[in-house]
Protein backbone atom coordinates (compact mmCIF):
# COMPACT_ATOMS: atom_id res chain seq x y z
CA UNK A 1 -18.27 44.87 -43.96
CA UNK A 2 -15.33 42.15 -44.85
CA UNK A 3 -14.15 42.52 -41.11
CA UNK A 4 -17.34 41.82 -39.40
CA UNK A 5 -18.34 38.84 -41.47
CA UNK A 6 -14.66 37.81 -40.57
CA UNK A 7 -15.35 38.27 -36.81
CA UNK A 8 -18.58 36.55 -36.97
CA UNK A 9 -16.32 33.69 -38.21
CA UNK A 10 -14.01 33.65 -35.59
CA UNK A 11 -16.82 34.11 -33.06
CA UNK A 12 -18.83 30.79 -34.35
CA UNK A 13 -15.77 28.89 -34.68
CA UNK A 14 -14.91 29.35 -30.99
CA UNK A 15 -18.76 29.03 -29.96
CA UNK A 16 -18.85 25.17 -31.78
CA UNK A 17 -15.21 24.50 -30.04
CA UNK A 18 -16.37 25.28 -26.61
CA UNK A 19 -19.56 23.96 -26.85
CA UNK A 20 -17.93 20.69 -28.57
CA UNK A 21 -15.16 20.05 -26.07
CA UNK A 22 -17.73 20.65 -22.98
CA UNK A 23 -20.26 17.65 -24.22
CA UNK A 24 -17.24 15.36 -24.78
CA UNK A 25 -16.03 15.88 -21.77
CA UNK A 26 -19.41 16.17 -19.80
CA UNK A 27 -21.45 13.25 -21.25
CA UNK A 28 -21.35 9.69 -21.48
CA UNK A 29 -17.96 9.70 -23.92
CA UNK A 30 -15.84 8.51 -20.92
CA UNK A 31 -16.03 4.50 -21.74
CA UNK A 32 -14.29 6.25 -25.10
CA UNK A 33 -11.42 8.14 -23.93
CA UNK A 34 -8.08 5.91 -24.15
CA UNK A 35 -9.37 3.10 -26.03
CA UNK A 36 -6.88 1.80 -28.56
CA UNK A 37 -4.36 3.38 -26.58
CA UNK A 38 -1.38 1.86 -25.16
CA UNK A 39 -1.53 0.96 -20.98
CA UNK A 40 0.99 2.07 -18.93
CA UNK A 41 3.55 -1.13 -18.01
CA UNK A 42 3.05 -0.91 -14.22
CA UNK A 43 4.92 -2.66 -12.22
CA UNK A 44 2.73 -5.09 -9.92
CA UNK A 45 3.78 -6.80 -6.91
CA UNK A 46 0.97 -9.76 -6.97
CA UNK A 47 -0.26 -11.05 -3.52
CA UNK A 48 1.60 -14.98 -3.88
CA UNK A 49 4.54 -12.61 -3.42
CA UNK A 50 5.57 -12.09 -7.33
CA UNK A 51 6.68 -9.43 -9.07
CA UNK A 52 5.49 -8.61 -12.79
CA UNK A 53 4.87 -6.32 -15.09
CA UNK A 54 1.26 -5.41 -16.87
CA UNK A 55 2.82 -5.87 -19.80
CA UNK A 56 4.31 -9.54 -19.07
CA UNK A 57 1.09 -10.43 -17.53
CA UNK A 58 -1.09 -9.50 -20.96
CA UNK A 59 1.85 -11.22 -22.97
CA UNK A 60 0.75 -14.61 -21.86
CA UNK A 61 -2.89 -13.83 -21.77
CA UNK A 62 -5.13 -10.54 -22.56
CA UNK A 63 -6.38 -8.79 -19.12
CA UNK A 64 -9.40 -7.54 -17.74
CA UNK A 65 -8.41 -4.80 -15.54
CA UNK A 66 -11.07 -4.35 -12.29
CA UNK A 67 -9.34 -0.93 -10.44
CA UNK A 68 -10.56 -0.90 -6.36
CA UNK A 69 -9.30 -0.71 -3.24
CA UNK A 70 -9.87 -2.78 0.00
CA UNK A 71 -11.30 -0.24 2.09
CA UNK A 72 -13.64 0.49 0.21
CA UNK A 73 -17.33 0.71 1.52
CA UNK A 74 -19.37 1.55 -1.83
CA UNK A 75 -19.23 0.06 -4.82
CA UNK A 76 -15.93 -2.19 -5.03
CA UNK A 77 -17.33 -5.35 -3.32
CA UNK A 78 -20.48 -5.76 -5.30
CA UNK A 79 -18.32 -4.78 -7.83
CA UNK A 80 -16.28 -7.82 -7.73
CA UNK A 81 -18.86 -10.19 -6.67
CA UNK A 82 -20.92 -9.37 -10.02
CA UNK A 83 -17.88 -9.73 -11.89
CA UNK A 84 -17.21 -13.22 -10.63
CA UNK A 85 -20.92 -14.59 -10.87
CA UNK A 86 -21.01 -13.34 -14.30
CA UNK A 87 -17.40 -15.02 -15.10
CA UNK A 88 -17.88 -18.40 -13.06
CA UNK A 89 -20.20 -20.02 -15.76
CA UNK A 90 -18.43 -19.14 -18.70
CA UNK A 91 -16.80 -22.12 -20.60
CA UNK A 92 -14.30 -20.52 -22.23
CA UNK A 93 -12.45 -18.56 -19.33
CA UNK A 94 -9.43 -19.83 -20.05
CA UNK A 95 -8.62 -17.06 -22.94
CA UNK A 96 -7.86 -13.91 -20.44
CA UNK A 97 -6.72 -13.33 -16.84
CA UNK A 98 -8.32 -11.18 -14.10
CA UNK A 99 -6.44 -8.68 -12.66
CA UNK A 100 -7.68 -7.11 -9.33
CA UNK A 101 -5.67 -3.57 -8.83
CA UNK A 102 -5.59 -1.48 -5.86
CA UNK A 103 -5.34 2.09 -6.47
CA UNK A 104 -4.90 3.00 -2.79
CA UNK A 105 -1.70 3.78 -1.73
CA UNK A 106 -2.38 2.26 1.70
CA UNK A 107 -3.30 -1.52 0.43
CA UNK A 108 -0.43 -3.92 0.63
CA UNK A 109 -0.23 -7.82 -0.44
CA UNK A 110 -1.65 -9.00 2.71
CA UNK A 111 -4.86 -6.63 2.04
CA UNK A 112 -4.82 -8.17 -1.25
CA UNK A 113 -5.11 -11.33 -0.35
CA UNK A 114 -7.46 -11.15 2.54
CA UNK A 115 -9.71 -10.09 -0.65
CA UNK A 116 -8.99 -12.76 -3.04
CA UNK A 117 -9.45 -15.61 0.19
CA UNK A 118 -12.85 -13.76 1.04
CA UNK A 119 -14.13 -14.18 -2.94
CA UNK A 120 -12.70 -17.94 -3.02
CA UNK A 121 -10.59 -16.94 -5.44
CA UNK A 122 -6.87 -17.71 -3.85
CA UNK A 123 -6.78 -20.23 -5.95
CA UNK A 124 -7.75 -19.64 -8.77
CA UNK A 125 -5.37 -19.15 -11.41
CA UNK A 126 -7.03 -16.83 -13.86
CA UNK A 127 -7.43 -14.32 -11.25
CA UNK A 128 -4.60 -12.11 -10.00
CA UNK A 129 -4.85 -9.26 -7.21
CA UNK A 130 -2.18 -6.92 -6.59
CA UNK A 131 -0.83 -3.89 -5.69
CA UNK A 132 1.82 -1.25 -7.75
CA UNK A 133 3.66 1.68 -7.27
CA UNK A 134 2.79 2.97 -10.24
CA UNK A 135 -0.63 3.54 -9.45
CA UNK A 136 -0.81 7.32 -10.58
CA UNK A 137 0.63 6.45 -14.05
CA UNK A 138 -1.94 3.57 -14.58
CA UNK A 139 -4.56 5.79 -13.96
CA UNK A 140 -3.64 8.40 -16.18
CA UNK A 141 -3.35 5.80 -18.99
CA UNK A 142 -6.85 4.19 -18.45
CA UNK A 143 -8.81 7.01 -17.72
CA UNK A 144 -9.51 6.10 -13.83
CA UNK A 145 -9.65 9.24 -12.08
CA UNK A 146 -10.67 8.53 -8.23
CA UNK A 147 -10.91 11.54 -6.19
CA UNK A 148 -10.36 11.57 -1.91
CA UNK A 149 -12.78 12.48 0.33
CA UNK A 150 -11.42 13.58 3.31
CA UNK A 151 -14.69 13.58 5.44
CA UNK A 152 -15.75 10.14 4.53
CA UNK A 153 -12.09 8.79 4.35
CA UNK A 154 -13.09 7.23 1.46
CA UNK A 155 -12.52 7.45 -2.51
CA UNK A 156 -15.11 8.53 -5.02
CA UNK A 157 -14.91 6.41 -7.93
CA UNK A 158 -16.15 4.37 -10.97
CA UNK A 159 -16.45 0.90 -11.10
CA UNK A 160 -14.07 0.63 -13.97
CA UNK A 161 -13.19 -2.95 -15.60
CA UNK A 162 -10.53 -2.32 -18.46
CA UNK A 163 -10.34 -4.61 -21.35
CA UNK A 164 -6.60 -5.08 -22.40
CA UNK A 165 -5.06 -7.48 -25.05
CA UNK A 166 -2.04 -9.00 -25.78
CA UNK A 167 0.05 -6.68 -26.97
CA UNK A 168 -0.87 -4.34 -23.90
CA UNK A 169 -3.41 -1.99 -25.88
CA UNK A 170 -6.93 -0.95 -24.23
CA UNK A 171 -9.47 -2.77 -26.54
CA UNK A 172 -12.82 -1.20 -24.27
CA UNK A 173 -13.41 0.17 -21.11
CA UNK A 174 -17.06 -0.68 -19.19
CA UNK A 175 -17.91 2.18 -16.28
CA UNK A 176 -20.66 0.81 -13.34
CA UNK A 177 -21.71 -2.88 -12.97
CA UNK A 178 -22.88 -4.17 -15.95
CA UNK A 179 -24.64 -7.11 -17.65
CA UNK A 180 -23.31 -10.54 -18.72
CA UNK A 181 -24.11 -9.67 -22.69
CA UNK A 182 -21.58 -6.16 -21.99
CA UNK A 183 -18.85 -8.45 -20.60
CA UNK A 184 -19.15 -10.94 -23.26
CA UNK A 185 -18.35 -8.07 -25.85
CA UNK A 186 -15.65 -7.05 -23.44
CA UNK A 187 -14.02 -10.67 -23.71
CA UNK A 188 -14.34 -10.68 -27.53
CA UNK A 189 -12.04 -7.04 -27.84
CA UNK A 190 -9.24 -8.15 -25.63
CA UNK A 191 -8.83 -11.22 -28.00
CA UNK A 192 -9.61 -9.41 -30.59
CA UNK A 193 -12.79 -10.59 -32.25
CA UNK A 194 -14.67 -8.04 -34.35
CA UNK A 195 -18.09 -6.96 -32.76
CA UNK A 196 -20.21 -4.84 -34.73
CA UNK A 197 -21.65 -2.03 -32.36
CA UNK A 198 -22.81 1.18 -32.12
CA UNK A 199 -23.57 4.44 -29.86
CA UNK A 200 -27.21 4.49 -29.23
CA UNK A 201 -28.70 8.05 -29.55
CA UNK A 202 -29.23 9.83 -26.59
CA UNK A 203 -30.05 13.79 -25.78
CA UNK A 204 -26.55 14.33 -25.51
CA UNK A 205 -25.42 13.62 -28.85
CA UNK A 206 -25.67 16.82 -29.93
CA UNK A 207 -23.51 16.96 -33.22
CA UNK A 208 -24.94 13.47 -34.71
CA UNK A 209 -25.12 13.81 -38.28
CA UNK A 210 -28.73 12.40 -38.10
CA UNK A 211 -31.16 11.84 -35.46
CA UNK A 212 -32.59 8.04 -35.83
CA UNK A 213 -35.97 8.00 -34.37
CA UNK A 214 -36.55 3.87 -32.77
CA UNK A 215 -40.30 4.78 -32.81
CA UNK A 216 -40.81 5.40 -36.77
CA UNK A 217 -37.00 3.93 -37.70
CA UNK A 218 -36.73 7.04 -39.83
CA UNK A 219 -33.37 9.50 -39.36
CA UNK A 220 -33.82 13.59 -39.56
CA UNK A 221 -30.72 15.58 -40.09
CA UNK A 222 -29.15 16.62 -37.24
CA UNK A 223 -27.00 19.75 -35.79
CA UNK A 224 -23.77 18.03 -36.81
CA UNK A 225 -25.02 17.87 -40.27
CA UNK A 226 -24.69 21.71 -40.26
CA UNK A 227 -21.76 21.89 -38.51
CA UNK A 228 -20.33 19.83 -40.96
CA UNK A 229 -21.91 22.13 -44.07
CA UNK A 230 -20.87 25.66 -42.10
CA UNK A 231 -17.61 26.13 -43.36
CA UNK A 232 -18.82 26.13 -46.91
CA UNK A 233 -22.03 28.32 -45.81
CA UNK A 234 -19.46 30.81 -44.38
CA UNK A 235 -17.78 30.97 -47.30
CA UNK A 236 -20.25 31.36 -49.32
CA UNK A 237 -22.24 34.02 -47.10
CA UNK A 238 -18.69 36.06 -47.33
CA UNK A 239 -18.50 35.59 -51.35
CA UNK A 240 -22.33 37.40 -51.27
CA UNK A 241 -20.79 40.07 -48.87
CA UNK A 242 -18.03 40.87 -51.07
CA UNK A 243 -19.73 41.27 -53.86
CA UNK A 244 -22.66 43.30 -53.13
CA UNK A 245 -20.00 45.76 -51.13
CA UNK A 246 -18.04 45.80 -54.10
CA UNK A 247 -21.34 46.16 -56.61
CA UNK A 248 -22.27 49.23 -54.08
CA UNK A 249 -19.00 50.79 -54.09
């Protein structure tokens, strides 16, 4: 009886791993993975012909990091054009630099700068576009995972802006185009001004602790409550096996 309340042990750990690890890496945790971690120092070779690293460049000033590529015929141009409409009114822009990445191994400078002259941005100092050969590595250190499709000759991809400070650590990521309140709390991490915030529930927060309700603002317990309890129900469901096998015997 000791060996099957020992496999049933075994067999719920490994159930709660899997199930665990597949949500995480499923479901909305993405803007998550990599924050607080350190960037990769990629070399860039900026359009004006300069050559710089990503860690120089967030030395002088923290970075938001926009990842794209020139060909693109989805979501990079709107991308950028949201980006700048929500930046262009803000008073205090002078606290971070812009840095416009390709991640296509095919852009060069010139491509580069064809896009910052058709945003009117050439000349506009808190904005830098570039290319680097060290494209794969960046990506691996942000998160950015852009896939080739071979029929449409074209990448699938987020529209990824990176939020990176100073002293070249990833403060928060945002994933899609986003609003100007989003960006603002964006701005505040790479200079490193506390923001209170929080996950909002959603369906796929499976192991919350509690369940808050925004209807009646009341919280149930939720399925990571037990999770968090099952160890010591385990043990205690193996104590009662023991000793009634024991008492029997």
């Amino acid at each position: 009886m000791f060996k099957h309340f020992i496999f049933y042990f075994i067999a719920l750990s490994f159930f709660f791993n899997q199930l665990a690890g597949a949500q995480i890496a499923s479901t909305g945790f993405e803007e998550e993975n990599n924050v607080y971690e350190k960037v990769y120092d990629a070399k860039l070779n900026l359009n004006n012909g300069d050559n710089i690293t990503l860690a120089q460049l967030c030395a002088s000033k923290p970075v938001l990091l926009a990842l794209i590529f020139t060909r693109c015929s989805g979501i990079c141009n709107p991308f950028l054009v949201q980006l700048k409409e929500n930046l262009q009114f803000k008073t205090d822009t002078g606290d971070f630099s812009v840095l416009v990445l390709s991640f296509d191994p095919r852009d060069t400078r010139e491509d580069m700068a064809h896009l910052s002259e058709w945003l009117n941005l050439e000349n506009n100092k808190q904005w830098f576009f570039a290319i680097t050969s060290d494209i794969e590595k960046l990506n691996l250190s942000v998160g950015f995972n852009p896939s080739w499709d071979s029929i449409r000759s074209q990448y699938d991809h987020d529209a990824l802006l990176v939020g990176i400070n100073k002293e070249a650590y990833i403060t928060k990521k945002l994933i899609g185009i986003r609003n100007k309140s989003d960006l603002e709390l964006l701005i505040r991490s790479v200079n490193d001004i506390f923001s209170p915030s929080y996950r909002l529930p959603n369906k796929n927060q499976l192991f919350s602790c509690f369940n808050y309700n925004p209807e009646t603002g009341k919280n149930t317990p939720g399925l990571g409550l037990l999770f968090l309890t099952l160890p010591a129900i385990i043990t205690l469901l193996l104590l009662l096996g023991i000793s009634y096998n024991v008492r029997h015997k």
